[in-house]
Protein backbone atom coordinates (compact mmCIF):
# COMPACT_ATOMS: atom_id res chain seq x y z
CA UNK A 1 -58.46 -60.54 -64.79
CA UNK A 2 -60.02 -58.92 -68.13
CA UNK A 3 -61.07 -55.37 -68.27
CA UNK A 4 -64.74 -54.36 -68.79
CA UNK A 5 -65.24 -53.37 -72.09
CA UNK A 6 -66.29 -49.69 -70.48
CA UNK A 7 -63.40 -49.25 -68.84
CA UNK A 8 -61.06 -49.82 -72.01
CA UNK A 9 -63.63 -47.17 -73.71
CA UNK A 10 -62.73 -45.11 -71.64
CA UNK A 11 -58.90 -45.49 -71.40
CA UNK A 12 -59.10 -45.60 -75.12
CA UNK A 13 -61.13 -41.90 -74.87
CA UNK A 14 -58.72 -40.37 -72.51
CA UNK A 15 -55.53 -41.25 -75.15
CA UNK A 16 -56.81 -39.58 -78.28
CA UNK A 17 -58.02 -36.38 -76.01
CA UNK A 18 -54.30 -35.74 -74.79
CA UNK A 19 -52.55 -36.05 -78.13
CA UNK A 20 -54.51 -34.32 -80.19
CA UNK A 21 -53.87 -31.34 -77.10
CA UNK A 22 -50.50 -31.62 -77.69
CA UNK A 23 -50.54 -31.68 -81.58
CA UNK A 24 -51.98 -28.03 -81.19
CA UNK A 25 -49.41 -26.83 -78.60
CA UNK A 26 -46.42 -28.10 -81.14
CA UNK A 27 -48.36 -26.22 -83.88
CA UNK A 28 -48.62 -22.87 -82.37
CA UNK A 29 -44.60 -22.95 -81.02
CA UNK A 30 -43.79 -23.96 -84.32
CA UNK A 31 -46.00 -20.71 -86.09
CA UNK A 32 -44.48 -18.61 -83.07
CA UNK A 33 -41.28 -20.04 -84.26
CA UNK A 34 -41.47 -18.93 -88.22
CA UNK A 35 -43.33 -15.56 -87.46
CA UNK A 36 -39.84 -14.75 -85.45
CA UNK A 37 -37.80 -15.97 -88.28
CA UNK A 38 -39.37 -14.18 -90.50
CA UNK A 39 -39.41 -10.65 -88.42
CA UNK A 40 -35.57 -11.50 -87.94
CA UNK A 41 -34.88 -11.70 -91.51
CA UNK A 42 -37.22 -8.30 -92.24
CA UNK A 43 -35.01 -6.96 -89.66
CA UNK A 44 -31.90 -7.79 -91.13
CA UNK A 45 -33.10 -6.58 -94.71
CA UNK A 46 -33.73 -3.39 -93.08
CA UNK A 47 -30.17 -3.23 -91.95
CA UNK A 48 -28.71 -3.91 -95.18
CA UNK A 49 -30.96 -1.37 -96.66
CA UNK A 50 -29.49 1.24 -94.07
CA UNK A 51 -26.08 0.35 -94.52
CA UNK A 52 -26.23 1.07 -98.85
CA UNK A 53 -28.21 4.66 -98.09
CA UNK A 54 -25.39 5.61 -95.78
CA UNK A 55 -22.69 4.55 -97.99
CA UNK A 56 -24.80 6.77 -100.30
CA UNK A 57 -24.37 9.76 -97.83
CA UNK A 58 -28.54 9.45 -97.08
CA UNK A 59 -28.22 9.69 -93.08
CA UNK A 60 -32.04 10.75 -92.92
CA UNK A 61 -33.20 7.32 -95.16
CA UNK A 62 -30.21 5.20 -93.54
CA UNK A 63 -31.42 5.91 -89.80
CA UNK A 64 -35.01 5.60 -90.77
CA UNK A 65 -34.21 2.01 -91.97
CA UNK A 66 -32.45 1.26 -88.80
CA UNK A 67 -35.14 2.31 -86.40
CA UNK A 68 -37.54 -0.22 -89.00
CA UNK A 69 -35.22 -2.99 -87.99
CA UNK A 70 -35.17 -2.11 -84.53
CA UNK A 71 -39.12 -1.75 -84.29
CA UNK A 72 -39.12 -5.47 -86.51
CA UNK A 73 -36.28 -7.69 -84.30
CA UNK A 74 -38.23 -9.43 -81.88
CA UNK A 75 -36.75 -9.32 -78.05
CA UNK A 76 -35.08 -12.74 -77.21
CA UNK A 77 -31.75 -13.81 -76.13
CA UNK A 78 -30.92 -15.32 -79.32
CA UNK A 79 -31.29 -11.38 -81.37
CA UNK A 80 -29.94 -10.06 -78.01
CA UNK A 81 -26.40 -9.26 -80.01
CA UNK A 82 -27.84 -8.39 -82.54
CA UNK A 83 -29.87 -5.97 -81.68
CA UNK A 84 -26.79 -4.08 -79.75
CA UNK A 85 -25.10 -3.71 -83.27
CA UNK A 86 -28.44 -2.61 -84.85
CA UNK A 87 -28.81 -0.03 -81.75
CA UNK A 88 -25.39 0.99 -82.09
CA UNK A 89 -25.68 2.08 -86.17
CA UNK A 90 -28.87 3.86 -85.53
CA UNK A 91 -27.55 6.08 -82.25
CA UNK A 92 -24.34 6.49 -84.29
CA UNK A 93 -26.11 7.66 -87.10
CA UNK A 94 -28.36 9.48 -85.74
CA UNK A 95 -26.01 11.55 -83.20
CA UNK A 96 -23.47 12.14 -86.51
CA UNK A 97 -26.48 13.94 -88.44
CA UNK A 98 -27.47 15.83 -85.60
CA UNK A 99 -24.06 17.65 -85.44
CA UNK A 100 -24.06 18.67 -88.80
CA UNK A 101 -27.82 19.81 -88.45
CA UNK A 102 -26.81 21.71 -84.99
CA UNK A 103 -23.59 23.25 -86.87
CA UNK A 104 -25.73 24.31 -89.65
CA UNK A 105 -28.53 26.09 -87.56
CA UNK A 106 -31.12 23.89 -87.78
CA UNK A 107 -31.67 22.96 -84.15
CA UNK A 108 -35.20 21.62 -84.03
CA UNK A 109 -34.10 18.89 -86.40
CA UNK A 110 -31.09 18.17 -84.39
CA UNK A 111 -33.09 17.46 -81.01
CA UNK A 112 -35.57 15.56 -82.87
CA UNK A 113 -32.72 13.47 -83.88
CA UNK A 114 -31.21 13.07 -80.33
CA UNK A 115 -34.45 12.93 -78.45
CA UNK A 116 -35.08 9.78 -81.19
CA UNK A 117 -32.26 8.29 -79.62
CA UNK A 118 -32.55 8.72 -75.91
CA UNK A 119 -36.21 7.22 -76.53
CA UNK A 120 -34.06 4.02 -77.41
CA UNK A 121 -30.92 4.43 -75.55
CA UNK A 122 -31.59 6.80 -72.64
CA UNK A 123 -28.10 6.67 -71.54
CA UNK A 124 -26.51 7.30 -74.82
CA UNK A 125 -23.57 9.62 -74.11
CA UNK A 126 -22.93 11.52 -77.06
CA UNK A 127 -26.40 11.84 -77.40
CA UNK A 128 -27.03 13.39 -73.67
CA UNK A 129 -23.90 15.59 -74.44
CA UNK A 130 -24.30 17.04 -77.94
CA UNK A 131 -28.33 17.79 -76.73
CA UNK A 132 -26.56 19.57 -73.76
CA UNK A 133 -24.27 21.58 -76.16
CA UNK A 134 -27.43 23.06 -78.52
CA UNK A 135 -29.16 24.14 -75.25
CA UNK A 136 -26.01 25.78 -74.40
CA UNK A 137 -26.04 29.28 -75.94
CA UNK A 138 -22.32 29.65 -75.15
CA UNK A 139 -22.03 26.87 -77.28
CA UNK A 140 -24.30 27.09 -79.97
CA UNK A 141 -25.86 30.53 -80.80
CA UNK A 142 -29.61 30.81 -80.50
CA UNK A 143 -29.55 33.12 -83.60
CA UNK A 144 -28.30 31.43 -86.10
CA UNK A 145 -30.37 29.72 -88.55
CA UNK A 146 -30.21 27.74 -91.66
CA UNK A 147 -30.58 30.88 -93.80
CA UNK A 148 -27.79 32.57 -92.21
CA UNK A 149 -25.53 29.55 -92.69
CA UNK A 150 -26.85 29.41 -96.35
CA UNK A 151 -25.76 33.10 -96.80
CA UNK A 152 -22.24 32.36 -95.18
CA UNK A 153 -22.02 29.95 -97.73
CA UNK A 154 -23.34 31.62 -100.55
CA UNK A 155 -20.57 34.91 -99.87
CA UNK A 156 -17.36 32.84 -99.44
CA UNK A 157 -18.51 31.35 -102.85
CA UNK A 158 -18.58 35.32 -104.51
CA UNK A 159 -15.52 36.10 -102.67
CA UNK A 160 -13.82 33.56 -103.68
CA UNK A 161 -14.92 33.95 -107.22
CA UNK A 162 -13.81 36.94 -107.24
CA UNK A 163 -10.71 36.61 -105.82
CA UNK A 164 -10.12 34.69 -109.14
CA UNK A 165 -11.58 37.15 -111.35
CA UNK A 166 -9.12 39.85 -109.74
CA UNK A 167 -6.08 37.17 -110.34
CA UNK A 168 -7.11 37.40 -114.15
CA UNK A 169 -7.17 41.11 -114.04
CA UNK A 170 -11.10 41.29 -114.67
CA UNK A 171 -11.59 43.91 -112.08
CA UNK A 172 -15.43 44.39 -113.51
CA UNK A 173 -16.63 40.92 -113.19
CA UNK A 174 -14.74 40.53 -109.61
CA UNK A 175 -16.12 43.90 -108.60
CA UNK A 176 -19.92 42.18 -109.58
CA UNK A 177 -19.07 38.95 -107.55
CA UNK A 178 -18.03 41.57 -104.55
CA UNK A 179 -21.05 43.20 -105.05
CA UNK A 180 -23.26 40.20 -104.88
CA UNK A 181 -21.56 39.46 -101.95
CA UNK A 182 -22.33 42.88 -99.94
CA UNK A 183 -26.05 42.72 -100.63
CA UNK A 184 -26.27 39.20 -99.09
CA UNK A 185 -23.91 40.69 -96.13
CA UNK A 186 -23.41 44.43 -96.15
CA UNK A 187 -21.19 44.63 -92.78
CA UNK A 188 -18.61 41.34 -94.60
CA UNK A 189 -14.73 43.04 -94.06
CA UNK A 190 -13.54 40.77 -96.15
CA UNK A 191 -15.99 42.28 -99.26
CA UNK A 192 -14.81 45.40 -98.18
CA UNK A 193 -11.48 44.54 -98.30
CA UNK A 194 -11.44 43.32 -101.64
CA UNK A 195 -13.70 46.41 -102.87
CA UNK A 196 -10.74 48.29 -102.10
CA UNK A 197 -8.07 46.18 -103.58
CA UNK A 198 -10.20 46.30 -107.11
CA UNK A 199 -10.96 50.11 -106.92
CA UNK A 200 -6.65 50.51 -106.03
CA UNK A 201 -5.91 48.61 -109.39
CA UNK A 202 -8.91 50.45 -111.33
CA UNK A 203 -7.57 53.84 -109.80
CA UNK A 204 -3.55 52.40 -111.02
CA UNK A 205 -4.83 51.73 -114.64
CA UNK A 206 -7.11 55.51 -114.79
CA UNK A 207 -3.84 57.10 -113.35
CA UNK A 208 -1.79 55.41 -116.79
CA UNK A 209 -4.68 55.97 -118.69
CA UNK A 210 -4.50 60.16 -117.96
CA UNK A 211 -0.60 59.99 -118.38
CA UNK A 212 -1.11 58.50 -121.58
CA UNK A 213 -3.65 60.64 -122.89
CA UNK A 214 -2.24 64.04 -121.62
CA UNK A 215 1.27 63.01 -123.29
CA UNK A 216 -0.87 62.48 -126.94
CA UNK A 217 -2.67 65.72 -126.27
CA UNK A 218 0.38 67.74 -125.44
CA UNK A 219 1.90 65.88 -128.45
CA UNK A 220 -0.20 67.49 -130.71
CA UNK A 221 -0.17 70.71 -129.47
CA UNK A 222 3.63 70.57 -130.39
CA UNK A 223 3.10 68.98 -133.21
CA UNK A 224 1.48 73.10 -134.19
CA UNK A 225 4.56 74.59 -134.56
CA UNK A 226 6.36 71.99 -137.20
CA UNK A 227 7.46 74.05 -139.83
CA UNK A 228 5.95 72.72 -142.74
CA UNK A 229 7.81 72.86 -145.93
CA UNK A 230 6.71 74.41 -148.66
CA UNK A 231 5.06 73.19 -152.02
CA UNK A 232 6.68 73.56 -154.95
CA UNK A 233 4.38 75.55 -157.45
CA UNK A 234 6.27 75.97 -160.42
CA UNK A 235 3.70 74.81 -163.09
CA UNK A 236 6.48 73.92 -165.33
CA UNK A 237 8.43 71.23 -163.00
CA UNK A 238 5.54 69.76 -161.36
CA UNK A 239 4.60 68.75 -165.05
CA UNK A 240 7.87 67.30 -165.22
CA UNK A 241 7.63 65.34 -161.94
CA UNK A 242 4.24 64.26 -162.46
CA UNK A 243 5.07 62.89 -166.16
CA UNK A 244 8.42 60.77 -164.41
CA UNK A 245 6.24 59.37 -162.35
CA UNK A 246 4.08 58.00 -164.96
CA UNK A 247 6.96 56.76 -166.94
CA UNK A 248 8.29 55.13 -164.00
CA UNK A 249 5.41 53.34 -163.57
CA UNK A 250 4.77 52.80 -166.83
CA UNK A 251 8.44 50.82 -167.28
CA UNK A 252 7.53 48.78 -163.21
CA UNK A 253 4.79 47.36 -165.14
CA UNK A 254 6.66 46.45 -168.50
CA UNK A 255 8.96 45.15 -166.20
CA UNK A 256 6.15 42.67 -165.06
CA UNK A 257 5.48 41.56 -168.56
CA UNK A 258 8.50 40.63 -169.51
CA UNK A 259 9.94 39.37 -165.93
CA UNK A 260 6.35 37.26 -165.28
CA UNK A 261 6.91 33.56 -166.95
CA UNK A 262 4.00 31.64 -166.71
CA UNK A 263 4.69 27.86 -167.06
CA UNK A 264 1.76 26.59 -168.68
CA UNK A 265 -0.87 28.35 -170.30
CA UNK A 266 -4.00 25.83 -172.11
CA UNK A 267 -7.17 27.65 -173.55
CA UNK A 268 -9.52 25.50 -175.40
CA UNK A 269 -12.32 27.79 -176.97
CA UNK A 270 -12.41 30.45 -174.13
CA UNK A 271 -13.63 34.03 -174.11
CA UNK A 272 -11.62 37.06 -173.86
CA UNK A 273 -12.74 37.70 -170.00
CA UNK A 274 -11.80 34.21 -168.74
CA UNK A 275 -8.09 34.37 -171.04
CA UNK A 276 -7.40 37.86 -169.38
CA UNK A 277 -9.33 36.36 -165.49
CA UNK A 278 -6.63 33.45 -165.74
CA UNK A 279 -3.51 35.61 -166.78
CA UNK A 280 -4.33 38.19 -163.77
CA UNK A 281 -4.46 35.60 -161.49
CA UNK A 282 -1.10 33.59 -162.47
CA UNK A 283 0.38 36.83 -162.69
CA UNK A 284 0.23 37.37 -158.91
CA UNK A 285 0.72 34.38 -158.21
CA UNK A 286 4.20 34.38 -159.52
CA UNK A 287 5.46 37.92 -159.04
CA UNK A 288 8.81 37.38 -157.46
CA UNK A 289 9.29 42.14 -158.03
CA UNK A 290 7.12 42.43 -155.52
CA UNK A 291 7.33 41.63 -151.33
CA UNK A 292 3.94 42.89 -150.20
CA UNK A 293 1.23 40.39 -151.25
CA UNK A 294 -1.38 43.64 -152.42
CA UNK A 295 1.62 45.14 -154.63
CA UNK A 296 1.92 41.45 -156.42
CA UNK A 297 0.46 40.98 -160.44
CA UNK A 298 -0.60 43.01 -163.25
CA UNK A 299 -3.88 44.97 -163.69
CA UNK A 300 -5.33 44.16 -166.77
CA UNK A 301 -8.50 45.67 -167.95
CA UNK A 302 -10.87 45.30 -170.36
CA UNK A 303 -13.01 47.92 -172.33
CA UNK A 304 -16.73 47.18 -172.39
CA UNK A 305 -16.84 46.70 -176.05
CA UNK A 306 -13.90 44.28 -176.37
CA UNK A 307 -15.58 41.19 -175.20
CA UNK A 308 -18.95 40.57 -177.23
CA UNK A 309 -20.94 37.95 -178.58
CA UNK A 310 -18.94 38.74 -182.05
CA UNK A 311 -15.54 38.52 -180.42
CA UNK A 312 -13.42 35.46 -181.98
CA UNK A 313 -12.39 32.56 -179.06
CA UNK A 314 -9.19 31.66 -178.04
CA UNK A 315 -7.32 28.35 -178.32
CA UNK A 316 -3.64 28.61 -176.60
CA UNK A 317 -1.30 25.97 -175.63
CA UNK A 318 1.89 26.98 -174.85
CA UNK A 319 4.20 26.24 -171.83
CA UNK A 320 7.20 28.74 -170.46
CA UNK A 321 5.58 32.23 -171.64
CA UNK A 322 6.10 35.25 -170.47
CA UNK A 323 3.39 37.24 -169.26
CA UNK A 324 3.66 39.89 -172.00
CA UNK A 325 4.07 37.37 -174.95
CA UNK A 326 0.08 35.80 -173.80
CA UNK A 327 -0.91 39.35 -173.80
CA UNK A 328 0.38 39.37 -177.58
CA UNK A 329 -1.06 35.85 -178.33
CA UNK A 330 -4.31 36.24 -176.84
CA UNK A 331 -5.19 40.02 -178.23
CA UNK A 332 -4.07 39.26 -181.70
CA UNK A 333 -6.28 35.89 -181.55
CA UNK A 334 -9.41 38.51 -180.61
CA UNK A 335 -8.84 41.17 -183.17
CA UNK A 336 -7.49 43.34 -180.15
CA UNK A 337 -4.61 45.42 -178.83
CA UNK A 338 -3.23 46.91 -175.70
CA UNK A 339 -1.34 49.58 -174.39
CA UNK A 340 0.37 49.77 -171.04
CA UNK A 341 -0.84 52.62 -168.60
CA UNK A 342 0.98 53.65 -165.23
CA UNK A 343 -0.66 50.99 -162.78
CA UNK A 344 -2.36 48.68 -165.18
CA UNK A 345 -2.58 46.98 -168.90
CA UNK A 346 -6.01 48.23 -170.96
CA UNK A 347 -7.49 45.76 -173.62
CA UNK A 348 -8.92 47.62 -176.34
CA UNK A 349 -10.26 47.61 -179.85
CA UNK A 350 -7.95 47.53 -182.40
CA UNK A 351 -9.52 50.50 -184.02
CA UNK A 352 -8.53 52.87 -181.11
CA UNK A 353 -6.12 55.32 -181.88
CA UNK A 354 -3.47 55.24 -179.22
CA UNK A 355 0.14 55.82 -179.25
CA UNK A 356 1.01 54.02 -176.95
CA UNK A 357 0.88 50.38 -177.53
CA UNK A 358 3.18 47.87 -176.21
């Protein structure tokens, strides 16, 4: 028996209705799907993003990132684990940086920090205990604040300082780090303390200092009744002593002339003052009579008029000479002479009448 052409119509209608129905179904479970993979893997970014600030020591941006992933994972059996880790880092987290905010004063940010937690994890255990701690004041002190454990901070730093300073002996500077100190905390022993120690040592070194100074002054006043001897005022011998002492010093610097080699003298076409500038200058630096370095050489100096545009050049070259033999070389090459005094040789003219040439 053949079907009626309506009645395949309308079996052939009532096929297309259903699958296109259930084309539409797949096509939302499959966008369901890939919205949930996607929130997964934003979650897990999140994650690693928390894990590198808190390796960085950022607790605030590390637990900020977990609650992110927490708020992103989407509920289902297959994040259930998971999620438990994720949980676990931010409660962790979160319950370490409260501590160190609660040890540090700042109390308000600490039970922000644990109430953050119980919102999540209500029966979080280190949370419910360290939130009954700070609302202990046996435990925690109601006074203290992040100033005060800023100052506490701020005073073991000067004390310590100068602790250092006072090692060193630089009783000043440590007594300016103790100082610092007291104004932050007036009623700190320990600044006290070491105010004490510093003022003992000052007080040691003014007690040496007095000894010192009282010996020096008493010194003196004995030094009043030395006997001084007496001067010798007998025109005729201090004549004699003042003339020996120009002979001796008269023969120390012949002695310097002739004892003075120099072992190579060359003067192409130089002046009298740069001859007599050179000879001064090898003469001290081989004087082997002498042992203190200002004592060492011969003066030699010139009179005004010896070196003018009309004086002659020198040309010298001559190795091995002795200091007194250039003298000779270079004053006859001038038109000049020179005499030997008691601390020096004088260049002058050779019209000057002296008596005394060398």
């Amino acid at each position: 028996m053949m079907a009626s052409p309506s009645c395949l119509e309308a079996g052939s209608s009532g096929g297309v209705g259903g699958s296109a129905s259930g084309n539409a179904v797949r096509s939302v479970a499959e966008n369901e799907v890939v919205r949930r993979k996607a929130l997964v893997d934003e979650a897990y970014e999140a994650v690693a993003r928390g894990d590198a600030l808190a390796a960085e020591g950022d607790y605030e941006g590390a637990i900020a990132e977990y609650r992110v992933a927490l708020d992103t994972l989407p509920k289902a059996p297959m994040t259930g684990e998971s999620r438990e880790i994720i949980l676990a880092r931010y409660t962790d987290t979160s319950v370490e940086l409260a501590q160190q905010r609660a040890d540090n004063g700042r109390y308000g940010d600490a039970r922000a920090l644990l109430e953050g937690v119980l919102e999540v994890d209500p029966e979080n255990a280190p949370a419910n205990k360290l939130l009954a701690e700070i609302n202990d004041p046996e435990i925690y002190n109601p006074a203290m604040s992040a100033a005060h454990v800023a100052d506490v901070q701020r005073v073991t730093e000067l004390l310590r300082l100068a602790e250092d300073f006072y090692e060193l002996g630089q009783y000043e500077e440590a007594e300016a780090q103790v100082t610092q100190a007291l104004r932050i905390d007036r009623t700190n022993s320990a600044a006290r303390r070491m105010m004490v120690r510093i003022n003992g040592e000052k007080n040691r070194y003014y007690q040496d200092a007095r000894v010192h100074t009282r010996s020096r002054m008493l010194a003196a006043v004995d030094a009043t009744w030395e006997s001084q001897v007496p001067v010798r005022d007998i025109r005729n011998i201090a004549g004699r002593e003042v003339e020996g002492e120009r002979s001796r010093g008269k023969k120390a610097v012949g002695a310097k002339l002739n004892t003075i080699v120099i072992p190579k003298i060359q003067f192409i076409d130089a002046t009298v003052s740069e001859a007599i500038e050179f000879l001064k200058i090898r003469s001290r630096d081989l004087d082997t009579l002498e042992t203190r370095i200002e004592d060492k050489g011969v003066n030699i100096l010139l009179k005004a008029s010896v070196d003018g545009p009309e004086t002659p050049r020198i040309s010298l070259d001559v190795v091995n000479m002795p200091l007194g033999e250039a003298l000779r070389y270079v004053t006859d090459m001038a038109g000049l002479k020179f005499k030997i005094e008691q601390f020096a040789v004088l260049i002058v003219p050779i019209t000057d009448v002296t008596s005394d040439l060398y």
